[in-house]
C-alpha atoms as a PDB file:
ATOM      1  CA  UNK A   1     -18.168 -37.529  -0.842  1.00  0.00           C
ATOM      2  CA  UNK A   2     -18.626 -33.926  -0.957  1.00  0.00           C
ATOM      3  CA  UNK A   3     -18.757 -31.758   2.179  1.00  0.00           C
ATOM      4  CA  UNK A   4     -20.941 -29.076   2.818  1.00  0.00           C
ATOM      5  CA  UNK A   5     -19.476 -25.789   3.672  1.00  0.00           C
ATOM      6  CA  UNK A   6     -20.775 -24.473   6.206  1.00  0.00           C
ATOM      7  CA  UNK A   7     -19.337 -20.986   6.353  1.00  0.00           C
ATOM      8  CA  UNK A   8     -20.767 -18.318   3.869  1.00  0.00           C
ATOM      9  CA  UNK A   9     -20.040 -15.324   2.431  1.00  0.00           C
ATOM     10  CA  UNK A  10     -21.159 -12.640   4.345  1.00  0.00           C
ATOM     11  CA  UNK A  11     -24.316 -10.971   2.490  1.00  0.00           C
ATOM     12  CA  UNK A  12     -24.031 -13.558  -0.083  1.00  0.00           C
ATOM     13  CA  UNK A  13     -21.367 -11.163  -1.430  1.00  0.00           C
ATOM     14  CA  UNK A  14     -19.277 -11.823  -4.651  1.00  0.00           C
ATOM     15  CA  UNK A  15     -15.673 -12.523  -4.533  1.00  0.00           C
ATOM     16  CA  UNK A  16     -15.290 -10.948  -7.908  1.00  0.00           C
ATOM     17  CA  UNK A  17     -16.649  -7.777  -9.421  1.00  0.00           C
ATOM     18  CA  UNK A  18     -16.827  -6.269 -12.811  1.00  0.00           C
ATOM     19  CA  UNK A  19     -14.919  -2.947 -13.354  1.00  0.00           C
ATOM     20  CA  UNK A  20     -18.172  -1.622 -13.937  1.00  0.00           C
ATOM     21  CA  UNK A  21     -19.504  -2.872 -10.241  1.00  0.00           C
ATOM     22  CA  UNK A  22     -16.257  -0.881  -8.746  1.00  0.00           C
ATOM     23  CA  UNK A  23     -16.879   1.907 -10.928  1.00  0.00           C
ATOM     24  CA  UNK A  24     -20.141   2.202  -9.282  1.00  0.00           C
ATOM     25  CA  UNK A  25     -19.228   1.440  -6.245  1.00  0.00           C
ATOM     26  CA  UNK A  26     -16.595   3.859  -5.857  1.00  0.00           C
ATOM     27  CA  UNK A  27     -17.918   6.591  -8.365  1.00  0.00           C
ATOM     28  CA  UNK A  28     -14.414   6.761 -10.365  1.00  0.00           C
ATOM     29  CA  UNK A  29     -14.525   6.188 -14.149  1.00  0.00           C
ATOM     30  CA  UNK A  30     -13.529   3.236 -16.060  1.00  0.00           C
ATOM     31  CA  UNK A  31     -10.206   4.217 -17.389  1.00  0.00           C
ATOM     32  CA  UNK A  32      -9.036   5.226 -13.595  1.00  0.00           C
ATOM     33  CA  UNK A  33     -10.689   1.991 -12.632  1.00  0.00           C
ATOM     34  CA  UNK A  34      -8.672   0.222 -15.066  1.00  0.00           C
ATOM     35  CA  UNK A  35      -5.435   2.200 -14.468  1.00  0.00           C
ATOM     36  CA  UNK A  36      -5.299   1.645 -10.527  1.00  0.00           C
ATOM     37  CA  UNK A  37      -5.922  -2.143 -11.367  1.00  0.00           C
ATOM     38  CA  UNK A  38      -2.675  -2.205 -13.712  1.00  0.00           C
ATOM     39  CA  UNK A  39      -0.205  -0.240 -10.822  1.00  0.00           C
ATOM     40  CA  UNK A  40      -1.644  -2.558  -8.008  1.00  0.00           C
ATOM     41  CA  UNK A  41      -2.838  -6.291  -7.870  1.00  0.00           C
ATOM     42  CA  UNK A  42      -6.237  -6.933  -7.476  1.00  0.00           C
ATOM     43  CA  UNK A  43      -7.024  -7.358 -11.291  1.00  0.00           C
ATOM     44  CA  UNK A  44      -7.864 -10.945 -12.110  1.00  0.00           C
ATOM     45  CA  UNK A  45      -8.147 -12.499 -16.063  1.00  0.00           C
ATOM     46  CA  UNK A  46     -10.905 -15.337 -16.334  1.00  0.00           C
ATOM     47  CA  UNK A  47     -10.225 -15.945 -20.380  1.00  0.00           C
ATOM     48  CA  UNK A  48     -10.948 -12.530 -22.125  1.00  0.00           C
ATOM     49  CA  UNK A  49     -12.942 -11.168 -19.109  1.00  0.00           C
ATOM     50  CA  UNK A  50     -11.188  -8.622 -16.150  1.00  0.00           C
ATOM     51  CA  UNK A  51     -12.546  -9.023 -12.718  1.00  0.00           C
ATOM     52  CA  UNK A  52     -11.766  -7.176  -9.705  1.00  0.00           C
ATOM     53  CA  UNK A  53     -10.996  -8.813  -6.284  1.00  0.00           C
ATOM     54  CA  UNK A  54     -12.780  -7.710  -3.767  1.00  0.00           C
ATOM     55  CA  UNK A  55     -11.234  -8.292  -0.942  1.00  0.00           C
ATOM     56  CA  UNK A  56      -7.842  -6.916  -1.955  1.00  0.00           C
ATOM     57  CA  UNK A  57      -9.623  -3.999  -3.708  1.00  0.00           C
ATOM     58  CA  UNK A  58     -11.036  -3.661  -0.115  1.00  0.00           C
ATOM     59  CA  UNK A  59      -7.675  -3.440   1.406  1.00  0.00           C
ATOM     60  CA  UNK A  60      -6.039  -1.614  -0.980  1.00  0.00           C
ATOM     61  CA  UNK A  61      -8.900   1.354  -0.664  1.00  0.00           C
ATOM     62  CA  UNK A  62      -8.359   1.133   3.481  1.00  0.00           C
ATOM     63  CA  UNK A  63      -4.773   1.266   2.819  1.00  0.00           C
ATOM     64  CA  UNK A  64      -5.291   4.671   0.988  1.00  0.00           C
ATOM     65  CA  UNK A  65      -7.079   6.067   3.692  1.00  0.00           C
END
């Protein structure tokens, strides 16, 4: 039996983003993009695709701050 979760994300936000979703986002080119995500960890593999995480991303941008 499956339960239903009860708790969403909030804004129906994704828990992954493309490099090109943080490039917009934050307005810094793809090779930076892809540069900070080698020197820190929020990069994630999914087969041959490179996704960002969020939340980390998140932290690692108030970190900077």
């Amino acid at each position: 039996m499956l339960r239903k979760n009860t708790q969403s994300a909030p804004n129906n936000e994704k828990i992954l983003i493309s490099v090109k979703e943080a490039c917009e986002l934050t307005g810094l080119s793809e090779k930076t993009m892809r540069t900070l995500m080698n020197e820190n960890n929020f990069m994630v593999r999914i087969g041959r695709r490179t996704l960002i995480d969020r939340k980390k991303f998140q932290k690692w941008i108030d970190r900077q701050s």
